[in-house]
N, C-alpha and C. Protein backbone atom coordinates (compact mmCIF):
# COMPACT_ATOMS: atom_id res chain seq x y z
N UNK A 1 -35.34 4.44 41.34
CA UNK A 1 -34.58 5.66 41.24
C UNK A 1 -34.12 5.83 39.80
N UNK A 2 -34.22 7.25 39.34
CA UNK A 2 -34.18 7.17 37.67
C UNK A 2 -32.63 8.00 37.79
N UNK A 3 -31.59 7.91 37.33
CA UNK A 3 -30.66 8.75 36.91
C UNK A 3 -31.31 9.74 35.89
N UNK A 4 -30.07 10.61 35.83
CA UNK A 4 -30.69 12.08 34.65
C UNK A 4 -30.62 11.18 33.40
N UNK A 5 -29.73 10.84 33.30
CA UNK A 5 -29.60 9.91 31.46
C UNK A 5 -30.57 9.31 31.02
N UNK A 6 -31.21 8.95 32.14
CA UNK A 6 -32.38 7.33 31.44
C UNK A 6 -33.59 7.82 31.94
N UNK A 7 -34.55 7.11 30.75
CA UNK A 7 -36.06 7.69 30.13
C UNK A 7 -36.67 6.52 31.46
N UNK A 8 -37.53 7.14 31.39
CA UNK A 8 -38.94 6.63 32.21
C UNK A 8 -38.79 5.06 31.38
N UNK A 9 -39.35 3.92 32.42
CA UNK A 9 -39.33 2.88 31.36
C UNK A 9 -40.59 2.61 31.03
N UNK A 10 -40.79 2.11 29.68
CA UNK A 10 -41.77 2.40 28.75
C UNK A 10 -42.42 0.67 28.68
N UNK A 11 -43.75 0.85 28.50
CA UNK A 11 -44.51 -0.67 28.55
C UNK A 11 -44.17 -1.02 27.72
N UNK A 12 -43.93 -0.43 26.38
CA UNK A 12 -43.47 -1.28 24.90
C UNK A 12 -42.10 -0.63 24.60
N UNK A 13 -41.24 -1.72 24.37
CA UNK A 13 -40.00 -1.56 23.89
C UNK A 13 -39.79 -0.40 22.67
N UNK A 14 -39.59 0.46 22.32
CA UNK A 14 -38.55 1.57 21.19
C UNK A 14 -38.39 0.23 20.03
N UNK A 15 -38.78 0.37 18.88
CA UNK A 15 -38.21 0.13 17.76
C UNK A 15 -37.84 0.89 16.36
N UNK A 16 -36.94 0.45 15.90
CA UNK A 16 -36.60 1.23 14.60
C UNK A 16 -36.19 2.91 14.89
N UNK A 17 -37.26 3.29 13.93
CA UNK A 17 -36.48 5.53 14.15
C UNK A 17 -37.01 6.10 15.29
N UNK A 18 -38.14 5.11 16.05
CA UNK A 18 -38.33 5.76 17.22
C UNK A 18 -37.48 5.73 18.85
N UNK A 19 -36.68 4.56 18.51
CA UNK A 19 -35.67 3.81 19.37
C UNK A 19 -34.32 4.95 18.91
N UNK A 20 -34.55 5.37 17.48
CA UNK A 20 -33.18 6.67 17.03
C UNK A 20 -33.32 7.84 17.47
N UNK A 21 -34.45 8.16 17.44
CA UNK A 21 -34.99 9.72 18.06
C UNK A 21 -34.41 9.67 19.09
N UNK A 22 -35.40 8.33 20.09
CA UNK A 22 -35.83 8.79 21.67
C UNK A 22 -34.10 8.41 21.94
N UNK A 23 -33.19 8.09 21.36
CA UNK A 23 -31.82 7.92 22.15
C UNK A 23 -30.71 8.59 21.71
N UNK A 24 -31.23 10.00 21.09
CA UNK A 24 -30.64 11.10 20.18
C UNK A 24 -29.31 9.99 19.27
N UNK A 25 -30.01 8.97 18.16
CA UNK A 25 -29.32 8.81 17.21
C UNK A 25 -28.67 9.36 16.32
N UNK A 26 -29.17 10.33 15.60
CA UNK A 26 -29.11 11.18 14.38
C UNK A 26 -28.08 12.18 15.04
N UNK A 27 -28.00 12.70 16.16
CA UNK A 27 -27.11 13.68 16.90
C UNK A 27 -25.91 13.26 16.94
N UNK A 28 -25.91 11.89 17.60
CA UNK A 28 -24.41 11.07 17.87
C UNK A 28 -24.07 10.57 16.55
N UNK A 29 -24.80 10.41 15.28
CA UNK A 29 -24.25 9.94 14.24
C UNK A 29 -23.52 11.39 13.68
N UNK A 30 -24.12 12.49 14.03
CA UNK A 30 -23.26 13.64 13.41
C UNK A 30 -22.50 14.01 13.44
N UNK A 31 -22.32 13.80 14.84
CA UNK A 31 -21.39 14.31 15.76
C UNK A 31 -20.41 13.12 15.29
N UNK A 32 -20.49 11.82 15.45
CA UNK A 32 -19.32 10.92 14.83
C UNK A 32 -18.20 11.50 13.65
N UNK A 33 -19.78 11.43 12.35
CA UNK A 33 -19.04 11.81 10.96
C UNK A 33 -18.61 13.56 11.29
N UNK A 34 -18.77 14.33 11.74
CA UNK A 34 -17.70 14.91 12.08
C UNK A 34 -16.65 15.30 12.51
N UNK A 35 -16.48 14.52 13.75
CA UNK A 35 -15.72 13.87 14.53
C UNK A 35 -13.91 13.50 13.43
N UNK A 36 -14.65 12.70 12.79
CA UNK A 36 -13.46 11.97 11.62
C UNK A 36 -13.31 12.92 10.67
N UNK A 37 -14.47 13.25 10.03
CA UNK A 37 -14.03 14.81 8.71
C UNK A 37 -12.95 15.38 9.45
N UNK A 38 -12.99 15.86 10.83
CA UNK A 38 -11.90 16.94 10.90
C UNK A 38 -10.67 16.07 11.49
N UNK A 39 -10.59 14.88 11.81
CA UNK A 39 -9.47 14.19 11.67
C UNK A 39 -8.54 13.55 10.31
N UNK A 40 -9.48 13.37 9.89
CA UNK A 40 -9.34 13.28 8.30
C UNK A 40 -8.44 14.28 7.66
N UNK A 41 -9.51 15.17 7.71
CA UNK A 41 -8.56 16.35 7.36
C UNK A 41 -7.42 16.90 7.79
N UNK A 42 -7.37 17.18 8.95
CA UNK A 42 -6.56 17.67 9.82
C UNK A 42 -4.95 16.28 9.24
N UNK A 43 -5.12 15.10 9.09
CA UNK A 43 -4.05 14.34 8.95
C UNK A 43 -4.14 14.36 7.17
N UNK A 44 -4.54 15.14 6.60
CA UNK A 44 -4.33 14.95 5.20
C UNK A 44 -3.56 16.77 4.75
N UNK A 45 -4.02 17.69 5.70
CA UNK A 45 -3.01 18.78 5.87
C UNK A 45 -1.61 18.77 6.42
N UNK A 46 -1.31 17.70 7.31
CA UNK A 46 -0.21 17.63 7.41
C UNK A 46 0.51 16.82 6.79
N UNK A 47 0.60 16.27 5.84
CA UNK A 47 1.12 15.45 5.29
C UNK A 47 1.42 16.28 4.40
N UNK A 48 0.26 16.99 3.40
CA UNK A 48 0.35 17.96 2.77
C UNK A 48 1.57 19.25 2.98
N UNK A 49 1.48 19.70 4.18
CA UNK A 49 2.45 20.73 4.83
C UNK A 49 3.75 19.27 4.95
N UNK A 50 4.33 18.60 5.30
CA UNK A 50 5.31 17.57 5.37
C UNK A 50 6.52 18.71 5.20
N UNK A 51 6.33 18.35 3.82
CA UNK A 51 7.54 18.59 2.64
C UNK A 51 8.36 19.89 3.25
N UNK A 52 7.30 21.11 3.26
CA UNK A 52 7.78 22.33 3.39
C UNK A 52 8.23 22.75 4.88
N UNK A 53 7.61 21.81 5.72
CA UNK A 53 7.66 21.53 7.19
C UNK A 53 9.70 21.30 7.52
N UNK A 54 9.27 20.20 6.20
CA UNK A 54 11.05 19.61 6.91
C UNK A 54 12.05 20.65 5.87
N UNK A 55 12.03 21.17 5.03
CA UNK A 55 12.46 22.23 4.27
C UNK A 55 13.02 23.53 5.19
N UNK A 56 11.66 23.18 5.98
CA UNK A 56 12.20 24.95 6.47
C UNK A 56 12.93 24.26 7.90
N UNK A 57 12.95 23.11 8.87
CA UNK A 57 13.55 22.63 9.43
C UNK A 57 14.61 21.67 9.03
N UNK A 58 15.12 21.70 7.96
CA UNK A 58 16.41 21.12 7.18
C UNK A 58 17.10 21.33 7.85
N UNK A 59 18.05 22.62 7.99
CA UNK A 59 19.09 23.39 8.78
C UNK A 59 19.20 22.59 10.49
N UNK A 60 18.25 23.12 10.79
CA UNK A 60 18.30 22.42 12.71
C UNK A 60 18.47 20.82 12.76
N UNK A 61 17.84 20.02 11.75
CA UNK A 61 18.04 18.30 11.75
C UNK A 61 19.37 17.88 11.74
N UNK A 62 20.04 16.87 12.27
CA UNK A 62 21.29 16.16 12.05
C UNK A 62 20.92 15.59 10.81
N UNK A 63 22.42 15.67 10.40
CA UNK A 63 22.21 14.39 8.93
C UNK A 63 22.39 13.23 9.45
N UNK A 64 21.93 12.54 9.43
CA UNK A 64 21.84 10.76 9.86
C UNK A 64 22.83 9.86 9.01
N UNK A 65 23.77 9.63 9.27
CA UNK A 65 24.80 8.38 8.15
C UNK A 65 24.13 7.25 8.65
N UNK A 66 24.65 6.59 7.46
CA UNK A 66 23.67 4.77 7.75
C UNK A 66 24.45 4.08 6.59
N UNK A 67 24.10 2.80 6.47
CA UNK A 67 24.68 2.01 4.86
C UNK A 67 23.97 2.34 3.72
N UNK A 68 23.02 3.21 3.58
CA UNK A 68 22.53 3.26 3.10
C UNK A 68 22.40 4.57 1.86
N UNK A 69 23.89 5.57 2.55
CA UNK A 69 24.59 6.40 2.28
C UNK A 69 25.94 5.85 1.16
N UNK A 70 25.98 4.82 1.33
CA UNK A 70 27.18 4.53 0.65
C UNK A 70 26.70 4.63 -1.35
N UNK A 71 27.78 4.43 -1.90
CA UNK A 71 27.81 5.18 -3.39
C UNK A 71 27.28 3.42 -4.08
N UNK A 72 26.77 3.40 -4.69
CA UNK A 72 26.43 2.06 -5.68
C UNK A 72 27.44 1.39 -5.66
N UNK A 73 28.45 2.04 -6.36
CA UNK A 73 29.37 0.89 -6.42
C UNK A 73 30.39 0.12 -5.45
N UNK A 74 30.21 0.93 -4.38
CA UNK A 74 31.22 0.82 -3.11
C UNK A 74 30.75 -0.62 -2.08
N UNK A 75 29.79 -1.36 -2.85
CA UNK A 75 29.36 -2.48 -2.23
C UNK A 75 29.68 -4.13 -1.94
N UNK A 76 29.25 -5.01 -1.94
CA UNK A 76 29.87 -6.62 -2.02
C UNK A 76 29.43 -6.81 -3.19
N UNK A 77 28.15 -6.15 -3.89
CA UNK A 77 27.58 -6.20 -5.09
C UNK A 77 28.04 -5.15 -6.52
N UNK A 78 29.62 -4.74 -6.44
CA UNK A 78 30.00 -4.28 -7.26
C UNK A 78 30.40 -4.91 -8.56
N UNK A 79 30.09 -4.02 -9.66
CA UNK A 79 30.29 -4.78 -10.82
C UNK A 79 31.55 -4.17 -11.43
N UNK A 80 32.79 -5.55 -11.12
CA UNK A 80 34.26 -4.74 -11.64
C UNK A 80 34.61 -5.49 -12.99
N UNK A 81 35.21 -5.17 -13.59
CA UNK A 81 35.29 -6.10 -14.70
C UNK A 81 36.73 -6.59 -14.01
N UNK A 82 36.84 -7.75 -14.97
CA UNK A 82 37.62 -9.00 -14.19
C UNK A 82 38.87 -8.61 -14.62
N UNK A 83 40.05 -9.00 -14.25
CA UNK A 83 41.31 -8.56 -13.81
C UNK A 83 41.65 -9.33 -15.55
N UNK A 84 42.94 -8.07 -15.78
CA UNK A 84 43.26 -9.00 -17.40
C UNK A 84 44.15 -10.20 -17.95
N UNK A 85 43.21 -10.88 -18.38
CA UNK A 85 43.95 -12.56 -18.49
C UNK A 85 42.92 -13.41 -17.87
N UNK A 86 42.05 -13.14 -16.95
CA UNK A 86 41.08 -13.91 -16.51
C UNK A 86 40.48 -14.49 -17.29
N UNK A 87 39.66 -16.21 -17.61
CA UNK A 87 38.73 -16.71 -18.53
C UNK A 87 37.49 -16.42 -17.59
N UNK A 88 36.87 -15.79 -18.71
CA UNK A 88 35.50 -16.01 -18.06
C UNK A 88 34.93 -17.13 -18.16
N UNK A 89 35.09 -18.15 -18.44
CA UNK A 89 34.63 -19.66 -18.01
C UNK A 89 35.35 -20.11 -16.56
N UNK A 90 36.23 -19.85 -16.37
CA UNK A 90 36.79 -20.07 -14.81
C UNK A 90 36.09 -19.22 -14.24
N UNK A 91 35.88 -17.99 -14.21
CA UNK A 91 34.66 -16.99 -13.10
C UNK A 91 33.33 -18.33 -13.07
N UNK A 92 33.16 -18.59 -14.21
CA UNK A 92 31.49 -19.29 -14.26
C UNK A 92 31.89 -20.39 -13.69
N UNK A 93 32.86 -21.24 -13.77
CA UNK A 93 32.97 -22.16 -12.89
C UNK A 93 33.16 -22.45 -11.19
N UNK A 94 33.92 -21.55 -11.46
CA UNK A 94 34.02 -21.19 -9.84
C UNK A 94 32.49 -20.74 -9.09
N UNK A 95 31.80 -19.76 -9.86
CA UNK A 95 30.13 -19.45 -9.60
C UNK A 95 29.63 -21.00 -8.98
N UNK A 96 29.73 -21.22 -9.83
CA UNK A 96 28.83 -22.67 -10.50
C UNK A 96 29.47 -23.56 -9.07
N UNK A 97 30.47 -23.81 -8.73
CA UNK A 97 30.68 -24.02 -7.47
C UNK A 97 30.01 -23.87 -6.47
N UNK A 98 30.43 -22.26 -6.14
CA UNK A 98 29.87 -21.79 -5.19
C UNK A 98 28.55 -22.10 -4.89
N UNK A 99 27.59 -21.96 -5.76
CA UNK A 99 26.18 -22.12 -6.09
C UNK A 99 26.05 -23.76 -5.38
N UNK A 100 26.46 -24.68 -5.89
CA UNK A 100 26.66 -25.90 -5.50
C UNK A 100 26.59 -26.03 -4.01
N UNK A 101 27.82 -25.05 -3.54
CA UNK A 101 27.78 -25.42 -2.10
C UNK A 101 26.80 -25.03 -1.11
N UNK A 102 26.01 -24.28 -1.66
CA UNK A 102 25.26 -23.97 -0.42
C UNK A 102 24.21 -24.99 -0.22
N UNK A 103 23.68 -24.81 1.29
CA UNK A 103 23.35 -25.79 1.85
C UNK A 103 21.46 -25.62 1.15
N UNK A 104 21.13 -26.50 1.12
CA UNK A 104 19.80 -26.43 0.03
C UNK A 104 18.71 -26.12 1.19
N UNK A 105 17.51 -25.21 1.09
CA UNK A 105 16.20 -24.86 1.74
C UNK A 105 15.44 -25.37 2.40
């Protein structure tokens, strides 16, 4: 019993471009690389459109707060200058401590 899909079977095996013909190769390869061109594309237009996308939907979005909102200097990593009368060899020592104590890798 032959299904519609499948060829009569043949005394000698299909090789090479005749095995591409008889199993519409060249069709399904086209159909592939087109397949992706317009995915391709299609995801390189929107990326493209992005910008102006969220521009014109600015207004309707929540603003999102996070830590990541906070101002430079408002951090654990602020740079204050040291209170007046301080030696800066006591800051470096005390560093130099600290550094010491942690527990090694």
């Amino acid at each position: 019993m032959l299904l519609l899909a499948q060829a009569a079977p043949a005394d000698v095996p299909l090789r090479g471009l005749d095995a591409i013909r008889e199993g519409n190769g060249v069709a399904i390869t086209i159909t592939g690389l087109l397949i992706v061109f317009v995915a391709l594309t299609a995801v390189s237009l929107f990326i493209g459109a992005l910008p102006r996308l969220l521009n014109a939907l600015g207004p309707y979005l929540p603003e999102i707060e996070s830590h990541h909102d906070q101002p430079a200097n408002n951090g654990r990593g602020s740079k204050s200058p040291p209170a007046a009368g301080t030696d800066p060899r006591l800051i470096a020592a005390i560093g130099w401590a600290m550094h010491n104590r942690r527990p090694p890798k």
